[in-house]
Protein backbone atom coordinates (compact mmCIF):
# COMPACT_ATOMS: atom_id res chain seq x y z
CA UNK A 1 33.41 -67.11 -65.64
CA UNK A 2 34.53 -64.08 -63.61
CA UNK A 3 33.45 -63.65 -59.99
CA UNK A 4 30.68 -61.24 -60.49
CA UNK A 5 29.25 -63.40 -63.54
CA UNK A 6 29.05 -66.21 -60.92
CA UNK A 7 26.96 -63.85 -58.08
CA UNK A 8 24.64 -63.26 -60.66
CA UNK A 9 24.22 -66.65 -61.78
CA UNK A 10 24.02 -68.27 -58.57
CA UNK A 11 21.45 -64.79 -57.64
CA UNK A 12 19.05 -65.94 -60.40
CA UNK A 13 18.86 -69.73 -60.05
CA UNK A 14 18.19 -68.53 -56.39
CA UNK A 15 15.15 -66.56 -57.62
CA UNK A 16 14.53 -69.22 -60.13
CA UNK A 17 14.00 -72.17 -57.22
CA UNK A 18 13.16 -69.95 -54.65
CA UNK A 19 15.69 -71.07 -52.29
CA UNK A 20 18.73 -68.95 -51.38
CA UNK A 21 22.13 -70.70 -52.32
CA UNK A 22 24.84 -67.74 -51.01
CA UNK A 23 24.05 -64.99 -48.35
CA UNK A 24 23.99 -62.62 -51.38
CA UNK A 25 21.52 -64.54 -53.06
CA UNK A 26 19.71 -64.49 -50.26
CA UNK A 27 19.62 -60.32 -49.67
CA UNK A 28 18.10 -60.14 -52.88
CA UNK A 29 15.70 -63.05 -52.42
CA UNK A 30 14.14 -60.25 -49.65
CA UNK A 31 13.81 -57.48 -52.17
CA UNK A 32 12.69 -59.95 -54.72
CA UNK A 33 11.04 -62.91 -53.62
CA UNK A 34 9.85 -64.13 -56.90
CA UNK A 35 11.20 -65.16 -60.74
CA UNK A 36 13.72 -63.39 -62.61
CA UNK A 37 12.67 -62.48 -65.82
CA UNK A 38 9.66 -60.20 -67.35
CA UNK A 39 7.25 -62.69 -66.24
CA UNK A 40 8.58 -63.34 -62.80
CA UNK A 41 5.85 -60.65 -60.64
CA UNK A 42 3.04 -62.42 -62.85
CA UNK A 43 1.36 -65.73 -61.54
CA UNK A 44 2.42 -68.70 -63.40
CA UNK A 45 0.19 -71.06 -64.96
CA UNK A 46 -0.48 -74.06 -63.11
CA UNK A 47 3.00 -76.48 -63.29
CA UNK A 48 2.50 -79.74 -64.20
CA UNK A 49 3.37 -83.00 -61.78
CA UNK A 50 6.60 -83.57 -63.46
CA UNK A 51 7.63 -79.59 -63.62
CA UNK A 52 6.83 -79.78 -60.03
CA UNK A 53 8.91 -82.53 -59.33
CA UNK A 54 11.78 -81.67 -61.68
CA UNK A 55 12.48 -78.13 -59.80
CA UNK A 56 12.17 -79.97 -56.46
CA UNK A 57 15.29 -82.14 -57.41
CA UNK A 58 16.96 -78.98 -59.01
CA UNK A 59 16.40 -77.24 -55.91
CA UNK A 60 18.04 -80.25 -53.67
CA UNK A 61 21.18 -80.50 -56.61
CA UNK A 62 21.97 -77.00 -56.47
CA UNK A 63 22.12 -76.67 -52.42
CA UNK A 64 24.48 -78.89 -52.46
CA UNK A 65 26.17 -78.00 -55.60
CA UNK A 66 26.76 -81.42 -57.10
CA UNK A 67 26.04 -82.33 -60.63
CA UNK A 68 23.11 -84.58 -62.07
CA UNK A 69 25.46 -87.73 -62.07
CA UNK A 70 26.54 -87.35 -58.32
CA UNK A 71 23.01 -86.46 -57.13
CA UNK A 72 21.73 -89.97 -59.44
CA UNK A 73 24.44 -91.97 -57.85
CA UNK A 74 23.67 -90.77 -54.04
CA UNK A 75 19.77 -91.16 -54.51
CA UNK A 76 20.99 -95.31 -56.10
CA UNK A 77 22.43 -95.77 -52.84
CA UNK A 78 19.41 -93.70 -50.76
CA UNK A 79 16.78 -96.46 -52.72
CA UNK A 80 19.49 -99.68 -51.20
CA UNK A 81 19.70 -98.58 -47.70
CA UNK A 82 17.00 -99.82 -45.17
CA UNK A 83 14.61 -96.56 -44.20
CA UNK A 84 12.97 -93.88 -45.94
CA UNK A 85 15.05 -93.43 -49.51
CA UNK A 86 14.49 -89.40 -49.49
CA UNK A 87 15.73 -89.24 -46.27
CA UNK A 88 18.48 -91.35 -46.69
CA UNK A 89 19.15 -89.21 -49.83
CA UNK A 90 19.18 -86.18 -47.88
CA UNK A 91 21.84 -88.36 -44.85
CA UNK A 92 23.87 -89.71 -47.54
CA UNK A 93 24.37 -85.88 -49.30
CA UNK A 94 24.45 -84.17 -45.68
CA UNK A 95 28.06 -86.29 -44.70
CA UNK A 96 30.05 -85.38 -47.80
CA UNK A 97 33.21 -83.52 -47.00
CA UNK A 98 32.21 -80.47 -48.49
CA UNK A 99 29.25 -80.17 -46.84
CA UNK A 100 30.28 -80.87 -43.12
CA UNK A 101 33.14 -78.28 -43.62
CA UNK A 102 30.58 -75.37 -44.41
CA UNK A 103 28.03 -76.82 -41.54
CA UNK A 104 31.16 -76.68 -39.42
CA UNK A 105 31.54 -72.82 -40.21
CA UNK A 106 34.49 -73.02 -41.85
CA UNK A 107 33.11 -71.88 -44.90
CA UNK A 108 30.77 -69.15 -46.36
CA UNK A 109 29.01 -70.75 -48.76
CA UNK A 110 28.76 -74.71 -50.69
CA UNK A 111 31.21 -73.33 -53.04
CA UNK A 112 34.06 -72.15 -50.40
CA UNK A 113 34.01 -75.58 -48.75
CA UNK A 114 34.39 -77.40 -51.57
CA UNK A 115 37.33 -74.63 -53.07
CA UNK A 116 38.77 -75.59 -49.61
CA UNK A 117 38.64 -79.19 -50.04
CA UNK A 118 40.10 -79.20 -53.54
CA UNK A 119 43.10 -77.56 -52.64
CA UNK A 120 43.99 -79.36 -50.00
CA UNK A 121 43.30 -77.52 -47.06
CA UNK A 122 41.28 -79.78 -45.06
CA UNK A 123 42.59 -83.40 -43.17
CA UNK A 124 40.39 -86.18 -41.85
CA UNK A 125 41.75 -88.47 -38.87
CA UNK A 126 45.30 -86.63 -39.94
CA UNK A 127 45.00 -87.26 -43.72
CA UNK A 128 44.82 -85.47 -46.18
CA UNK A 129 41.16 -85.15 -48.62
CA UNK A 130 41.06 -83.64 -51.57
CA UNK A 131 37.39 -84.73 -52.87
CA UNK A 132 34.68 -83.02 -51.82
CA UNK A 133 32.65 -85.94 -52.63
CA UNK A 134 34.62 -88.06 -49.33
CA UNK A 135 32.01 -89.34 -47.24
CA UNK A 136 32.98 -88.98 -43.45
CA UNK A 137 32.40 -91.53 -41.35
CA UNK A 138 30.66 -90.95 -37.43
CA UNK A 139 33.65 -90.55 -34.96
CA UNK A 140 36.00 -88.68 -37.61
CA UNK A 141 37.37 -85.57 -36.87
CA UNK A 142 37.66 -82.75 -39.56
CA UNK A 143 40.17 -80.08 -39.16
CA UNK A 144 42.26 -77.54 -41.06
CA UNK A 145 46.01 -78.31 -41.90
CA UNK A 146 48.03 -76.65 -39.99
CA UNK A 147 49.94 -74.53 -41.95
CA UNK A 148 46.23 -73.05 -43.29
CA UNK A 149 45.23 -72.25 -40.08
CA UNK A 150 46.68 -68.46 -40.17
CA UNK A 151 45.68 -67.92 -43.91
CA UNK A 152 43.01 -65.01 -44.00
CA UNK A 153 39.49 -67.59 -44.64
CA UNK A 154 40.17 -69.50 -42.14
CA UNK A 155 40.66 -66.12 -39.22
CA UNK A 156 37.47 -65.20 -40.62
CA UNK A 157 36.10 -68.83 -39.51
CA UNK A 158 37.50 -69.42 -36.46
CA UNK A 159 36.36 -66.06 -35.64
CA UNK A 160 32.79 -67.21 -36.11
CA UNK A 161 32.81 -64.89 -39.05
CA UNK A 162 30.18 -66.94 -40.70
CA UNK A 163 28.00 -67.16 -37.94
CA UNK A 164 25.76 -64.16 -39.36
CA UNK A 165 24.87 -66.38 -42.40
CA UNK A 166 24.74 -69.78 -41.36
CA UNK A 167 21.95 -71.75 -40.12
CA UNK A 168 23.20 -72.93 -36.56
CA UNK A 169 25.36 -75.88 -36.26
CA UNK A 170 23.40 -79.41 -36.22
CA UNK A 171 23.22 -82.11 -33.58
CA UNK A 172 25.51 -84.54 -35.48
CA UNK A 173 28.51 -82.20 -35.50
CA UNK A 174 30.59 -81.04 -32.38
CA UNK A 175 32.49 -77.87 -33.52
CA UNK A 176 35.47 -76.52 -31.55
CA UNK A 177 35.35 -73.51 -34.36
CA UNK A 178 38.82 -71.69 -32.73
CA UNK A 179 40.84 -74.70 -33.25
CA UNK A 180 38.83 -75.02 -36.86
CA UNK A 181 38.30 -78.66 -36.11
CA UNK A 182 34.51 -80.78 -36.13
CA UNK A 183 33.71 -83.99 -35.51
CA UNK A 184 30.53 -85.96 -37.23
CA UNK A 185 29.19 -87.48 -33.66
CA UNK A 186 26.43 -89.77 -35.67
CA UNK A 187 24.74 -90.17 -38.72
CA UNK A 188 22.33 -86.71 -39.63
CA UNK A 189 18.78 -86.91 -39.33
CA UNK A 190 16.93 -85.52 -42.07
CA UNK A 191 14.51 -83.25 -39.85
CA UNK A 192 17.73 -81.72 -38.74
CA UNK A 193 19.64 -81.17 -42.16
CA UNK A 194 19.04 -77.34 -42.82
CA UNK A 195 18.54 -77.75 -46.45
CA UNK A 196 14.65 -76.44 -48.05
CA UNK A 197 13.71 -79.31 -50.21
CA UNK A 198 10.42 -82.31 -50.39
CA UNK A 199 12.44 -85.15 -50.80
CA UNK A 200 9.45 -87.24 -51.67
CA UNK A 201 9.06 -85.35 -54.66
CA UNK A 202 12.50 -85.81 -55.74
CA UNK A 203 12.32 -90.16 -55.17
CA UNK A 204 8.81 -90.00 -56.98
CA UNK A 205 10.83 -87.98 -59.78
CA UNK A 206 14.14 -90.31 -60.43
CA UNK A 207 11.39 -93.35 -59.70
CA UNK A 208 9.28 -92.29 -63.08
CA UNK A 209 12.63 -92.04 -64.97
């Protein structure tokens, strides 16, 4: 799928769930803050329980860009963990690699951390990750690999390029963003994850299934 083919994609799930998922997709969310389609200006009939529930869980899946099996396989673990399940979900999803690298600002979007990941880019403690799926531990320190550091992206980043389009950084990271390095301080809190979703509606969906 070429580059443009992707914007528009990721642009109309955007509109679709009503949640922006790129800083492009969220410019047109402005102009357009309603369904793509024919039908999307015209009020929609009533959705039922489960249609409610179903786009709630697509809406948590695609901020963080993981497929069905990944987001089944977090909320598993969410449901054994003492506490609330949807916001352990939410915990459990907020310390993956990929996600504390764009939280960090050393990405644009979900998609550019996890590119970054994947080829090997990023170290944790010193070693290298390649997963975007690696769940950091409190205390460990994320940073760049040196000889990445003066490639073009990560300028941008330590620049606080992304600053303009990211929510700002959370209480459970401390960022030193010109040495592109973060450090996950504690385990996120789900009133401070910056991520639009009802996570009860999501458990009471993978509970009826």
């Amino acid at each position: 799928m070429s580059t443009k083919s992707r914007t528009r994609s990721k642009t109309r799930l955007s509109r679709a769930l009503g949640v922006a998922l790129t800083p492009k997709a969220a410019r047109y969310l402005e102009k357009r803050p309603y369904a793509p389609g024919e039908h999307g200006r015209s009020k929609r009939k009533q959705d039922s329980d489960y249609a409610v529930r179903l786009r709630e869980k697509q809406r948590l899946r695609a901020q963080y860009g993981i497929r069905e099996k990944q987001l089944r396989i977090a909320f598993n673990e969410a449901r054994r963990t003492d506490g609330l399940t949807g916001e352990n979900l939410v915990e459990l999803l907020e310390m993956r690699l990929d996600s504390l690298v764009l939280r960090a600002g050393f990405a644009r979007t979900t998609a550019q951390a996890r590119q970054m990941v994947v080829h090997r880019h990023i170290l944790v403690d010193g070693q290298l990750v390649d997963r975007p799926s690696f769940r950091v531990k409190p205390g460990q320190l994320i940073h760049v690999k040196a000889k990445s550091e003066g490639t073009e992206p990560f300028q941008v980043a330590a620049a606080g390029g992304h600053a303009d389009v990211l929510p700002p950084v959370p209480g459970y990271i401390e960022v030193e963003l010109d040495k592109l390095q973060a450090r996950l301080v504690r385990r996120p809190k789900r009133a401070e994850v910056p991520v639009t979703c009802d996570v009860q509606l999501v458990v009471e969906y993978y509970a009826a299934r």
